[in-house]
N, C-alpha and C. Protein backbone atom coordinates (compact mmCIF):
# COMPACT_ATOMS: atom_id res chain seq x y z
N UNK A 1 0.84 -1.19 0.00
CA UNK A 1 0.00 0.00 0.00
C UNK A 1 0.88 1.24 0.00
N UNK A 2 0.43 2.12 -0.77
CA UNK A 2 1.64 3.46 -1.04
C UNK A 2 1.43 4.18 0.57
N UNK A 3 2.44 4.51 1.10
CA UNK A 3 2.30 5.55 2.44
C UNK A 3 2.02 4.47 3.69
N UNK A 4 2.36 3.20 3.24
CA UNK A 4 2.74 2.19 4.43
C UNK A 4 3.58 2.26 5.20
N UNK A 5 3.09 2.63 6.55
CA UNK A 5 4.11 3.16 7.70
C UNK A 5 4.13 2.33 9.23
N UNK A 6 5.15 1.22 9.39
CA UNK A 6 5.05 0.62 10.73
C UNK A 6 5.97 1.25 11.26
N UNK A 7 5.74 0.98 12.64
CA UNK A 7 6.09 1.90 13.87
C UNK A 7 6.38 1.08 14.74
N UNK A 8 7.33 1.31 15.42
CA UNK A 8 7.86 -0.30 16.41
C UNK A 8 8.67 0.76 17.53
N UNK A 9 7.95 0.51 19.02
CA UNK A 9 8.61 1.14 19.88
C UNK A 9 10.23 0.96 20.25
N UNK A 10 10.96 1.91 20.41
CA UNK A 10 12.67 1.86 20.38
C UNK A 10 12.97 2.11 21.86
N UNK A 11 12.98 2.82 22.19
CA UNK A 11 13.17 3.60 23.57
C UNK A 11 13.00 4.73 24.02
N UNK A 12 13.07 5.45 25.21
CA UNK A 12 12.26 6.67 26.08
C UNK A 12 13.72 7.01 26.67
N UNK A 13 14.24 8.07 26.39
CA UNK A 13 15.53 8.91 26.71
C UNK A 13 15.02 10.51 27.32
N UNK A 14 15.89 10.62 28.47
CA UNK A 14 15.11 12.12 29.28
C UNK A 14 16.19 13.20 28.25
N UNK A 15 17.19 12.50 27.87
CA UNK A 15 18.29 13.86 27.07
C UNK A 15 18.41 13.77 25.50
N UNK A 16 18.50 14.58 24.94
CA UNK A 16 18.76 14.32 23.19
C UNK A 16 19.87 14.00 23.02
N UNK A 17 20.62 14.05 23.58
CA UNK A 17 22.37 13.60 23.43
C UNK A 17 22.25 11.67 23.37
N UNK A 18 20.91 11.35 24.40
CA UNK A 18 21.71 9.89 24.53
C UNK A 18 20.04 9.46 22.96
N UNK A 19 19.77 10.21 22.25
CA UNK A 19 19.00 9.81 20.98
C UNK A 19 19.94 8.42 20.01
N UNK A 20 18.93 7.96 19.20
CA UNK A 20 19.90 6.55 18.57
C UNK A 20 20.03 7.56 17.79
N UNK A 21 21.32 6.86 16.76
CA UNK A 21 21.23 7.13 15.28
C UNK A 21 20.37 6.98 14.05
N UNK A 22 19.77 8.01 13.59
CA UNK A 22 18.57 7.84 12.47
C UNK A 22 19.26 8.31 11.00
N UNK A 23 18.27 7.66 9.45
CA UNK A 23 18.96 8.43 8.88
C UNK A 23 17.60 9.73 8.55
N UNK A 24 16.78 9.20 9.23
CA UNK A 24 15.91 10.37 8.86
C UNK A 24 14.83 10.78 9.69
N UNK A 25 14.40 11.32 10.54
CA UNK A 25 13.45 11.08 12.03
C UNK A 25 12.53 12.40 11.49
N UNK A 26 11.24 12.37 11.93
CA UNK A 26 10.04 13.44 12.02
C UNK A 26 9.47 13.06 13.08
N UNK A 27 9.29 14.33 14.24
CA UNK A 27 8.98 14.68 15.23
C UNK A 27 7.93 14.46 15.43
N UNK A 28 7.00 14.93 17.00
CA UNK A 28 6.06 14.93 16.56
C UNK A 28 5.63 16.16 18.37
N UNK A 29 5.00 17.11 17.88
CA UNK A 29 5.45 17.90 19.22
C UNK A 29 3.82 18.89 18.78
N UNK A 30 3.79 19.37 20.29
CA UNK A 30 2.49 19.96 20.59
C UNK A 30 1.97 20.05 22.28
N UNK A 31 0.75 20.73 22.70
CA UNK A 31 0.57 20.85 23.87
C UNK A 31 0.35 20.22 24.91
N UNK A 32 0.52 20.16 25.88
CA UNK A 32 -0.36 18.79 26.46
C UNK A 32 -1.67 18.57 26.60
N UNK A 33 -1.87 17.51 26.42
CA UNK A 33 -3.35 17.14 26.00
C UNK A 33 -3.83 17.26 24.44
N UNK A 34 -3.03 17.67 23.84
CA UNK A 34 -3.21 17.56 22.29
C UNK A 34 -4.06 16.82 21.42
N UNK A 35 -3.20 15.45 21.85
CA UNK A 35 -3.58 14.29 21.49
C UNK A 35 -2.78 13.75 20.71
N UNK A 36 -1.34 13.68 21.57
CA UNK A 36 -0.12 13.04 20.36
C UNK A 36 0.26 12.13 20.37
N UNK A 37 -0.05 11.08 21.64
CA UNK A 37 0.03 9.81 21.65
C UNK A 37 -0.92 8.82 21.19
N UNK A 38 -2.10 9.26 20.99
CA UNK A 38 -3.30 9.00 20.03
C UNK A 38 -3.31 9.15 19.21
N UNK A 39 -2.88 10.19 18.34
CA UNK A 39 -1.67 10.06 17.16
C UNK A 39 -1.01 9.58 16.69
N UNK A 40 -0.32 9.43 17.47
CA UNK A 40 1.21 7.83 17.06
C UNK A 40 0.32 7.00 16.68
N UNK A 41 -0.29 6.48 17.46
CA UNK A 41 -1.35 5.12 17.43
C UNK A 41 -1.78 5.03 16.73
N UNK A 42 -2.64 5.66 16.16
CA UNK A 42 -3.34 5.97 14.77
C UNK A 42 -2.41 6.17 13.69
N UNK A 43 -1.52 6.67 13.74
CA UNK A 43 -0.52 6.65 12.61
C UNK A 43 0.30 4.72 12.41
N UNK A 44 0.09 4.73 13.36
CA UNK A 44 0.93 3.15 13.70
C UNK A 44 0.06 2.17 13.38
N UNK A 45 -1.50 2.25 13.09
CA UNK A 45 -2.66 1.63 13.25
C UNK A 45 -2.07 0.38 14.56
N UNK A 46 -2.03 0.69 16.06
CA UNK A 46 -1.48 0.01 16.69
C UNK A 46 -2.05 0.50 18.40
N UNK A 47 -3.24 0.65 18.83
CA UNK A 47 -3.66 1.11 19.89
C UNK A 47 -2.86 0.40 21.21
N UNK A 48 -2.74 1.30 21.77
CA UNK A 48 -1.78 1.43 23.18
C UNK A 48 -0.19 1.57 22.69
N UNK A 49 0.23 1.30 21.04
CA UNK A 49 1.70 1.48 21.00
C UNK A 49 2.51 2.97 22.03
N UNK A 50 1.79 4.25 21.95
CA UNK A 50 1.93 5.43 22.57
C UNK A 50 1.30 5.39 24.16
N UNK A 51 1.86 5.36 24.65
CA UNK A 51 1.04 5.39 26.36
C UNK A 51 0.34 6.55 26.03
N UNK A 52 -1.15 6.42 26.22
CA UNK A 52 -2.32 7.86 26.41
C UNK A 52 -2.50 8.13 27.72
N UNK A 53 -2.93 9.36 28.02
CA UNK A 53 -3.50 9.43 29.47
C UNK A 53 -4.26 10.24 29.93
N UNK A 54 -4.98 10.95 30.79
CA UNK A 54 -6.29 12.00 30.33
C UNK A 54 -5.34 12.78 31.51
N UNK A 55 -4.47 12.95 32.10
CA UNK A 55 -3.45 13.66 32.84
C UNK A 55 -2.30 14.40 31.64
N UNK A 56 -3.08 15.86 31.13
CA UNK A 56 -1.98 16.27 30.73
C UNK A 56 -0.23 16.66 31.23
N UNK A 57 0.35 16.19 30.28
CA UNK A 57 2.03 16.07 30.76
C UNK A 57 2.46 14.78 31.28
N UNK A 58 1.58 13.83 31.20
CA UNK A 58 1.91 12.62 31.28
C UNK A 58 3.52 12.16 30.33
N UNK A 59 3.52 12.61 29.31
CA UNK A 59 4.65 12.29 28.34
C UNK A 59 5.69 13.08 28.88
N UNK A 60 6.70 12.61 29.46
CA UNK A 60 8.11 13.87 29.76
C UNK A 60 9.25 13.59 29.47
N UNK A 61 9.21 12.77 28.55
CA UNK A 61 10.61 11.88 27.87
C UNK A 61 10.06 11.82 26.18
N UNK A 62 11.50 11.94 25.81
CA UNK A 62 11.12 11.58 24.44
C UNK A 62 11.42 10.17 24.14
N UNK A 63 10.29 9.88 23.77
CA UNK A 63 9.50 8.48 22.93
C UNK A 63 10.01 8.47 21.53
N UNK A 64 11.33 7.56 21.47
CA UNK A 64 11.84 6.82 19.94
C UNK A 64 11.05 6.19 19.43
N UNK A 65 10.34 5.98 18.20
CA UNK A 65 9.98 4.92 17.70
C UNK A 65 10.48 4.37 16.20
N UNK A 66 10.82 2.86 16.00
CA UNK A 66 11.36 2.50 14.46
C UNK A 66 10.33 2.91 13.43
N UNK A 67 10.70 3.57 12.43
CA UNK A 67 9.73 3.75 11.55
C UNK A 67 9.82 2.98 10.07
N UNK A 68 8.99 2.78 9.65
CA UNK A 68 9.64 1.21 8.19
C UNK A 68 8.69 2.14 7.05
N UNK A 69 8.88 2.54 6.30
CA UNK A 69 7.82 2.85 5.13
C UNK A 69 7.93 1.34 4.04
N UNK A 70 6.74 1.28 2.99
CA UNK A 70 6.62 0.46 2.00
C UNK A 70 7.38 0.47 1.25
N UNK A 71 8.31 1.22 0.84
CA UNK A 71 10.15 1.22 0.26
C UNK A 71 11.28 0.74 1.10
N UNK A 72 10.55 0.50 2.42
CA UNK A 72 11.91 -0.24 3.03
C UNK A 72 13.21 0.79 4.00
N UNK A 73 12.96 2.39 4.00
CA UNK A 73 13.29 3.10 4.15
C UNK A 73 12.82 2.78 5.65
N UNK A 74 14.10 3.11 6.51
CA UNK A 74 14.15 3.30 7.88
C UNK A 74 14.16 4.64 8.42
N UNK A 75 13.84 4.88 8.80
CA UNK A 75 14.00 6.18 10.26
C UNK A 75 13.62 6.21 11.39
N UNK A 76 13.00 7.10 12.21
CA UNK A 76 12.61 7.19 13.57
C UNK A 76 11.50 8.65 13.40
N UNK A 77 10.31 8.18 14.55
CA UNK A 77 9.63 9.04 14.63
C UNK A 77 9.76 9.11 16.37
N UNK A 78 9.59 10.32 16.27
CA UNK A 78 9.68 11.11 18.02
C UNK A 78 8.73 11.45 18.56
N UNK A 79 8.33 11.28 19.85
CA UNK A 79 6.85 11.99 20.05
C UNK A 79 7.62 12.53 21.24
N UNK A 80 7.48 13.72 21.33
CA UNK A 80 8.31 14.71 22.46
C UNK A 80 7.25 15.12 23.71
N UNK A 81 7.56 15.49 24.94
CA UNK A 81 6.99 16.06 26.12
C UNK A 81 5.90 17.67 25.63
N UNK A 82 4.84 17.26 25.84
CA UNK A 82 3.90 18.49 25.52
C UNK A 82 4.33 19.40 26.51
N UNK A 83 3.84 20.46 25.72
CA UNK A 83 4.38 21.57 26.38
C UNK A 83 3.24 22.23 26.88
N UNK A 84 3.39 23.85 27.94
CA UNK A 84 1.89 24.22 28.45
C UNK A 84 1.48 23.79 29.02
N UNK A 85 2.09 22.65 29.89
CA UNK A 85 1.34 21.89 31.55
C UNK A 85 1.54 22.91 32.89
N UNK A 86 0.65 23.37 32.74
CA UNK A 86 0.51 24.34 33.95
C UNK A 86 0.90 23.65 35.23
N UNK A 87 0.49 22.83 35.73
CA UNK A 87 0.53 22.35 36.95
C UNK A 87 2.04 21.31 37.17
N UNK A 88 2.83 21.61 36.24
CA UNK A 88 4.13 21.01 36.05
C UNK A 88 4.85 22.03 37.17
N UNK A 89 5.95 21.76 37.98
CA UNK A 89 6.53 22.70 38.56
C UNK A 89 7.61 23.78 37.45
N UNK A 90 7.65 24.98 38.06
CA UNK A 90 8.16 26.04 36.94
C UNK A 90 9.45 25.41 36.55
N UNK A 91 10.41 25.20 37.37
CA UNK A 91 11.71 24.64 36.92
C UNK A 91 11.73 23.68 35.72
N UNK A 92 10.84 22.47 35.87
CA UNK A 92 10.75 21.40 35.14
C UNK A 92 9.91 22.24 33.56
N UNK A 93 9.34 22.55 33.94
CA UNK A 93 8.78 23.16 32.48
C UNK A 93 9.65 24.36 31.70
N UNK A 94 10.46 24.64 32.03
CA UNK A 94 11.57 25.12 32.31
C UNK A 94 12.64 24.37 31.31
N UNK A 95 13.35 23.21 32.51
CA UNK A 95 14.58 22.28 31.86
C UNK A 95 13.17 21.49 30.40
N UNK A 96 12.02 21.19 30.33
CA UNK A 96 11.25 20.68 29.22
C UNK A 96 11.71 21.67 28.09
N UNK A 97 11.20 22.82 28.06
CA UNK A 97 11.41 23.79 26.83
C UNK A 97 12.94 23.72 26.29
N UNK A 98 14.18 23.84 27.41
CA UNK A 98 15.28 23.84 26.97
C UNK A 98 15.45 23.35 26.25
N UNK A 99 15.33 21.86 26.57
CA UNK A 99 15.78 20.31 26.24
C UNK A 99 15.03 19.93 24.44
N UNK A 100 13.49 20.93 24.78
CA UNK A 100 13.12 20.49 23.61
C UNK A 100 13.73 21.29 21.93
N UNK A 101 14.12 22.94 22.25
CA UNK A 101 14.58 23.71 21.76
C UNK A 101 15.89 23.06 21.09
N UNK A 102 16.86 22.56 22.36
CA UNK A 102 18.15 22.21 22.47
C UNK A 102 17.70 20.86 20.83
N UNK A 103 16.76 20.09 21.02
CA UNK A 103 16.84 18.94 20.38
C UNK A 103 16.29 19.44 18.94
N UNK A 104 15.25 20.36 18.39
CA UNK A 104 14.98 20.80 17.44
C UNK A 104 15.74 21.31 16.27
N UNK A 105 16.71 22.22 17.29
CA UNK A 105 17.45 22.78 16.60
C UNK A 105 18.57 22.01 16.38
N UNK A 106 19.61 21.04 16.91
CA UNK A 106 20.52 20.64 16.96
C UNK A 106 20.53 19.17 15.90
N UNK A 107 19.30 18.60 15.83
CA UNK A 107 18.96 16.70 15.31
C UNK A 107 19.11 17.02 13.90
N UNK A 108 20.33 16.76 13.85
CA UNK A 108 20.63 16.58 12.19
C UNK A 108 19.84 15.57 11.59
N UNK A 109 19.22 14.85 11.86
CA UNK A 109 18.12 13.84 10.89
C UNK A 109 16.38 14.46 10.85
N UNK A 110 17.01 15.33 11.60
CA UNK A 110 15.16 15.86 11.83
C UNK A 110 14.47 16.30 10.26
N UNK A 111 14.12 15.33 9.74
CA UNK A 111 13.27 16.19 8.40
C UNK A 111 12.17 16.73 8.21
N UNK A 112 11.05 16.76 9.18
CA UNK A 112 9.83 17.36 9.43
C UNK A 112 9.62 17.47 11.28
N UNK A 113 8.97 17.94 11.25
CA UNK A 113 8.24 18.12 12.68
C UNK A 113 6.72 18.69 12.50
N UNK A 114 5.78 17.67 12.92
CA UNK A 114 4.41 17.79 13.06
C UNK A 114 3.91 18.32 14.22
N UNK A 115 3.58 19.75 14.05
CA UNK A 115 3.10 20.44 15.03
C UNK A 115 1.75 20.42 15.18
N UNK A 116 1.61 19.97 16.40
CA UNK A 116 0.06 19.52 16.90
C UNK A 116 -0.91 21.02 17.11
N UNK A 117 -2.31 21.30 16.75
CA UNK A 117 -2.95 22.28 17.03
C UNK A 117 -4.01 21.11 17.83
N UNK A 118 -5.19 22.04 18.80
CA UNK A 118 -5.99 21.22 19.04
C UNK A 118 -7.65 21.61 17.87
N UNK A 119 -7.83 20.87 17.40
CA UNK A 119 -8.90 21.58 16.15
C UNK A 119 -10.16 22.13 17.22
N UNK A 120 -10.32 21.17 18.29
CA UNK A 120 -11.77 21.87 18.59
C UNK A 120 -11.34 23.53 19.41
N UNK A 121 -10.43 23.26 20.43
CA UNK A 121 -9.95 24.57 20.57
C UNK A 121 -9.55 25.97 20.05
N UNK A 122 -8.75 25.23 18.72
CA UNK A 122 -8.13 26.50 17.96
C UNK A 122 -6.46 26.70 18.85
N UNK A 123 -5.87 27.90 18.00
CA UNK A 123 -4.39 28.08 18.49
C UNK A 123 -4.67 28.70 19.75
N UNK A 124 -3.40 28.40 20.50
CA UNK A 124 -3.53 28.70 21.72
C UNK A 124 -1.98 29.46 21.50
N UNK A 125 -1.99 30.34 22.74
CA UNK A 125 -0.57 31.63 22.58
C UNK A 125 0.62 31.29 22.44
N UNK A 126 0.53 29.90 23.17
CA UNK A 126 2.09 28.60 22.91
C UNK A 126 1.89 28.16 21.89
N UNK A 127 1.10 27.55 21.32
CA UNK A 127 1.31 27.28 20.37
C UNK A 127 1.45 28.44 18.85
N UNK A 128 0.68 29.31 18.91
CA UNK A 128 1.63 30.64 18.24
C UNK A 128 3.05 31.18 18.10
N UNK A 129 3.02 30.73 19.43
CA UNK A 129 4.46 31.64 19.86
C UNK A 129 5.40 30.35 19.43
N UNK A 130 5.15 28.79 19.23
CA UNK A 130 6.07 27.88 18.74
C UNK A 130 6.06 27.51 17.16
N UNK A 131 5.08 28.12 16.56
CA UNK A 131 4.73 28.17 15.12
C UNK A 131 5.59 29.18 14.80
N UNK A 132 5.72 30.82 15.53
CA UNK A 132 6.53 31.40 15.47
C UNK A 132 8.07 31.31 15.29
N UNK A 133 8.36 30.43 16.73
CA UNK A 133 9.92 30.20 16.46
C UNK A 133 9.96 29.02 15.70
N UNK A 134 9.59 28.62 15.13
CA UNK A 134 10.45 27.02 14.22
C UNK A 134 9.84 27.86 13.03
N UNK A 135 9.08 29.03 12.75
CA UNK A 135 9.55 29.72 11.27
C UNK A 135 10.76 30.56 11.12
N UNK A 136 10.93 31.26 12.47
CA UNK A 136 12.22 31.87 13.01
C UNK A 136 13.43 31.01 12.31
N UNK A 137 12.98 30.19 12.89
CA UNK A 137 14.58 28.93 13.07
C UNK A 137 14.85 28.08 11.85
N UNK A 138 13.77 28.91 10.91
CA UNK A 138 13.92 27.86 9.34
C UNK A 138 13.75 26.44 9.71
N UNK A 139 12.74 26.34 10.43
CA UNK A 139 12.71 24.72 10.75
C UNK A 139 11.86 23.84 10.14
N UNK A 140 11.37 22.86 9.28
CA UNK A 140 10.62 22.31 8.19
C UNK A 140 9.25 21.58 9.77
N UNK A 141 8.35 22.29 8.95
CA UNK A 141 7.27 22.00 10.07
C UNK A 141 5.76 21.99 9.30
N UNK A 142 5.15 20.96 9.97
CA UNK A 142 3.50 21.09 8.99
C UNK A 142 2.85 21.21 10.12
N UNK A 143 1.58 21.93 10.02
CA UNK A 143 0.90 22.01 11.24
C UNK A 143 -0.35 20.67 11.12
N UNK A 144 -0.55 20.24 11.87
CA UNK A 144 -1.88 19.23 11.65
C UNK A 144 -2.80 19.71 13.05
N UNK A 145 -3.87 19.79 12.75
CA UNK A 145 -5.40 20.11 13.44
C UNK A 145 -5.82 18.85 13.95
N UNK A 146 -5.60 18.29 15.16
CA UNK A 146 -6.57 17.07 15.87
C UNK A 146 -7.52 17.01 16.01
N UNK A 147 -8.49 16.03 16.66
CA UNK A 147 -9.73 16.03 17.19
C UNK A 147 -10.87 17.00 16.08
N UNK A 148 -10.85 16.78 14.56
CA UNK A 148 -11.87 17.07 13.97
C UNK A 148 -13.26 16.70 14.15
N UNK A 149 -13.35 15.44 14.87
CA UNK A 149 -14.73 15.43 15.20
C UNK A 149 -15.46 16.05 16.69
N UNK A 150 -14.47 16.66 17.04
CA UNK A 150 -15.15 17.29 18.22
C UNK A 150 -15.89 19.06 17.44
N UNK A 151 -15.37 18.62 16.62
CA UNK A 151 -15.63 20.13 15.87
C UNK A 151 -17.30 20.21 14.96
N UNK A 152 -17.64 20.51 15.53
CA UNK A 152 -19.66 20.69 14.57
C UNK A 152 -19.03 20.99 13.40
N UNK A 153 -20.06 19.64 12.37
CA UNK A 153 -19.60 20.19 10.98
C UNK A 153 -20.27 21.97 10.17
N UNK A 154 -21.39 21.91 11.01
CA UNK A 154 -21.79 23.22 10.73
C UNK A 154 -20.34 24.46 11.50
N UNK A 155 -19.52 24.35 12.20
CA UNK A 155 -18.38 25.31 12.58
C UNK A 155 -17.37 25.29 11.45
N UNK A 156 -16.71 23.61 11.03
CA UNK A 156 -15.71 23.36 10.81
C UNK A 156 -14.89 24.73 9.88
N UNK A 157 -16.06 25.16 8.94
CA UNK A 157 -14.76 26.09 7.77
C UNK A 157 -14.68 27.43 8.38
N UNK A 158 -15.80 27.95 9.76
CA UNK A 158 -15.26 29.28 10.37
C UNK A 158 -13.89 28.70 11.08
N UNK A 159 -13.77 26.95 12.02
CA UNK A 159 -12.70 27.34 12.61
C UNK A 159 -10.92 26.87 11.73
N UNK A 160 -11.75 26.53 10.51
CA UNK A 160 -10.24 26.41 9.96
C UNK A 160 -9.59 27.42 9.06
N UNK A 161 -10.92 28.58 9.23
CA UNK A 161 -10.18 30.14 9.10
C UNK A 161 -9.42 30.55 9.96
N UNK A 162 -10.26 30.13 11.20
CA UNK A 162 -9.95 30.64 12.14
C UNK A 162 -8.14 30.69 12.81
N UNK A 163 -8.01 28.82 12.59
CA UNK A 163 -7.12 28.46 12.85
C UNK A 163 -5.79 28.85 12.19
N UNK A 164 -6.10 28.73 10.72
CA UNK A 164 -4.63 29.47 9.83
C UNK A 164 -4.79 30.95 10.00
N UNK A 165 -5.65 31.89 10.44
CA UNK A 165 -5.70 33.57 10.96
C UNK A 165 -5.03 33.23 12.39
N UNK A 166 -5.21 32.59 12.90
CA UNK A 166 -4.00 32.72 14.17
C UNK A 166 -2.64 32.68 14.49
N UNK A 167 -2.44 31.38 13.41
CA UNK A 167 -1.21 30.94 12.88
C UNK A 167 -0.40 31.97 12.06
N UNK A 168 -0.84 32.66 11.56
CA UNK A 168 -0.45 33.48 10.81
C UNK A 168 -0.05 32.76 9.44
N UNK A 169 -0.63 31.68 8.73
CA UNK A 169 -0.19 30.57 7.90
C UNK A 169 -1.55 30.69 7.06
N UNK A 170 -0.89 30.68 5.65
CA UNK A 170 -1.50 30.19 4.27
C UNK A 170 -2.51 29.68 4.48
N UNK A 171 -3.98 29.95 3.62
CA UNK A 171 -4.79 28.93 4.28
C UNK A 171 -4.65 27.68 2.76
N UNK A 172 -5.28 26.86 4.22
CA UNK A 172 -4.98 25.51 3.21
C UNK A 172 -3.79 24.65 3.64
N UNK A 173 -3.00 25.23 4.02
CA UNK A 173 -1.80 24.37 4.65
C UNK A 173 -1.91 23.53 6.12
N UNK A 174 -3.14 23.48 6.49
CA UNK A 174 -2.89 23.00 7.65
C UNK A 174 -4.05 21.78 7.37
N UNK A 175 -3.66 20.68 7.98
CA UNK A 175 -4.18 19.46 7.47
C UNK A 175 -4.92 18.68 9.07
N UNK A 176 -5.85 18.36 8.63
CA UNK A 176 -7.14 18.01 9.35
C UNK A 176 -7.18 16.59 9.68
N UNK A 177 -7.26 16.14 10.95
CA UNK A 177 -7.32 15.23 11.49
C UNK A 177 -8.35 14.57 12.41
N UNK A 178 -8.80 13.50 12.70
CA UNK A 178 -9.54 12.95 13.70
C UNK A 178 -8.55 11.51 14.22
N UNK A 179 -8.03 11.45 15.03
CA UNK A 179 -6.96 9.85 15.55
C UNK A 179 -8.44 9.32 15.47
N UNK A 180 -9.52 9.40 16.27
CA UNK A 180 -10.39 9.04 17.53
C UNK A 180 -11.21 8.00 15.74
N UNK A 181 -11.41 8.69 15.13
CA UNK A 181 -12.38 8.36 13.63
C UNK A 181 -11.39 7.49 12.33
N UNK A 182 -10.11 8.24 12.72
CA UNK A 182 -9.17 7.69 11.87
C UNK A 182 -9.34 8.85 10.27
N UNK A 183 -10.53 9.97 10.57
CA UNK A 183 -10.00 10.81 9.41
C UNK A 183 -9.30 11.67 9.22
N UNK A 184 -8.34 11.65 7.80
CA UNK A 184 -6.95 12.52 7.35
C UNK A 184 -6.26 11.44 7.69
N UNK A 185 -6.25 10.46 8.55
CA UNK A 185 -5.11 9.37 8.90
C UNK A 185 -4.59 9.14 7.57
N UNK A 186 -4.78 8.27 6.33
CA UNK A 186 -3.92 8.15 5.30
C UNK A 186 -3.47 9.03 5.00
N UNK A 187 -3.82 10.11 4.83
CA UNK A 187 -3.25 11.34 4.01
C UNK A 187 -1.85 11.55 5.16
N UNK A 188 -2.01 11.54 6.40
CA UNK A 188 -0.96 12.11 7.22
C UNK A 188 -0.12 10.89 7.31
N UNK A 189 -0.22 9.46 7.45
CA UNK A 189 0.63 8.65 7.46
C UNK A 189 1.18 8.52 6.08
N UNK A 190 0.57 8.76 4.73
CA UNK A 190 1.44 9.11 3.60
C UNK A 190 2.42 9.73 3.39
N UNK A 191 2.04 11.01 4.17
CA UNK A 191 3.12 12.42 4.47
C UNK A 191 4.36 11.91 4.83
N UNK A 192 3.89 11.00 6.24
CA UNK A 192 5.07 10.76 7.00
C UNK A 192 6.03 9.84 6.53
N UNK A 193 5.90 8.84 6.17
CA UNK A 193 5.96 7.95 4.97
C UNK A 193 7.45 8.81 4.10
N UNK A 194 6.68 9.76 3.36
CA UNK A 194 7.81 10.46 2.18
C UNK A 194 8.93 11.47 3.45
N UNK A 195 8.29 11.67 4.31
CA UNK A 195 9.46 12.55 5.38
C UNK A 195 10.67 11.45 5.61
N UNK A 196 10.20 10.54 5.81
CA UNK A 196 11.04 9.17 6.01
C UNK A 196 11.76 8.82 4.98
N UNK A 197 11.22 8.64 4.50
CA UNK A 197 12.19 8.33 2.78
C UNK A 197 12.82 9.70 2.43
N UNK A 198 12.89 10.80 3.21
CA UNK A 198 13.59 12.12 2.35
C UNK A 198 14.44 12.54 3.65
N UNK A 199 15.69 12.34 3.49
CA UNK A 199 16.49 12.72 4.89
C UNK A 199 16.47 14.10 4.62
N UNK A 200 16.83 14.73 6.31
CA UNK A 200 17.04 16.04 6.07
C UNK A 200 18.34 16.90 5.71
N UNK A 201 17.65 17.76 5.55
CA UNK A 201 17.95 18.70 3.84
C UNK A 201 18.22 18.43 2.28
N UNK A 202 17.34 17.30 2.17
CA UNK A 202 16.80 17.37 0.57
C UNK A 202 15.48 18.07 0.67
């Protein structure tokens, strides 16, 4: 099947220094409570592969996973510590941002990073302000919209104005999701798929 993507858990590292070697890895980063481990899953077609949890900030390690596309092409996909957990102590949310900054900018295999919005919510000021810096930082990033079905189809096209007017982003570029329904799933595991097969900086 074209955009055939298995996912095989690797390991959970608190530092980017002790990361494996990839030849091509796409991220996968957003707020807490997003819905990015429900994500994986759905991208993995593989429920419980991502630990979920209804305790945002549950995730505080970055999560390796093997990634295989239908060409045979290896890499790694990342699902990183959400960010915006209020009830995290300040320090720790703190050494989180560093660590995650530190790893963005530095992962020479990084060829995409999927930045999580929440669709029924809309952008939130962190997440602006991180759409902001990884355009800052020339950093290759797609935004994807979760939880489309929490969204009334009578709302959906005010809030996906809504959503690229916040972003400050093209409309049309931001790609629509449901984990929970499984819709946009092919289209986004296709994506990921060719991120994998395209190391970074081609």
């Amino acid at each position: 099947m074209a955009g055939q993507l298995q996912l095989r858990f690797r390991m959970s590292v608190d530092d980017p220094s002790e990361m494996p070697h990839s030849r091509a890895e796409v991220a996968v980063i957003g707020r807490s409570n997003v819905g990015k481990s429900s994500l994986v899953n759905a991208l993995a077609r593989t429920p419980g592969l991502a630990r979920t949890s209804k305790t945002p900030g549950r995730t505080q390690l970055l999560n390796v996973f093997d990634a295989t596309t239908a060409s045979g092409a290896v890499g790694t996909l990342v699902d990183l510590p959400g960010y915006g957990y209020a009830k995290a102590p300040a320090a720790l949310r703190v050494r989180w941002q560093e660590r995650m900054e530190a790893y963005l900018l530095d992962r020479e295999p990084l060829s995409m990073i999927i930045s999580l919005i929440d669709g029924a919510v809309g952008p939130t000021r962190l997440d602006i302000a991180t759409v902001r810096w990884m355009t800052y930082n020339h950093l290759p990033f797609t935004v994807v919209a979760t939880k489309q079905d929490k969204v009334k189809s009578s709302r959906r096209q005010a809030r996906r104005r809504e959503v690229v007017a916040g972003l400050e982003l093209p409309t049309d570029v931001v790609m629509w999701v449901s984990a929970e329904r499984n819709t946009g799933m092919d289209r986004l595991r296709a994506a990921t798929a060719r991120w994998i097969e395209r190391p970074s900086g081609d």
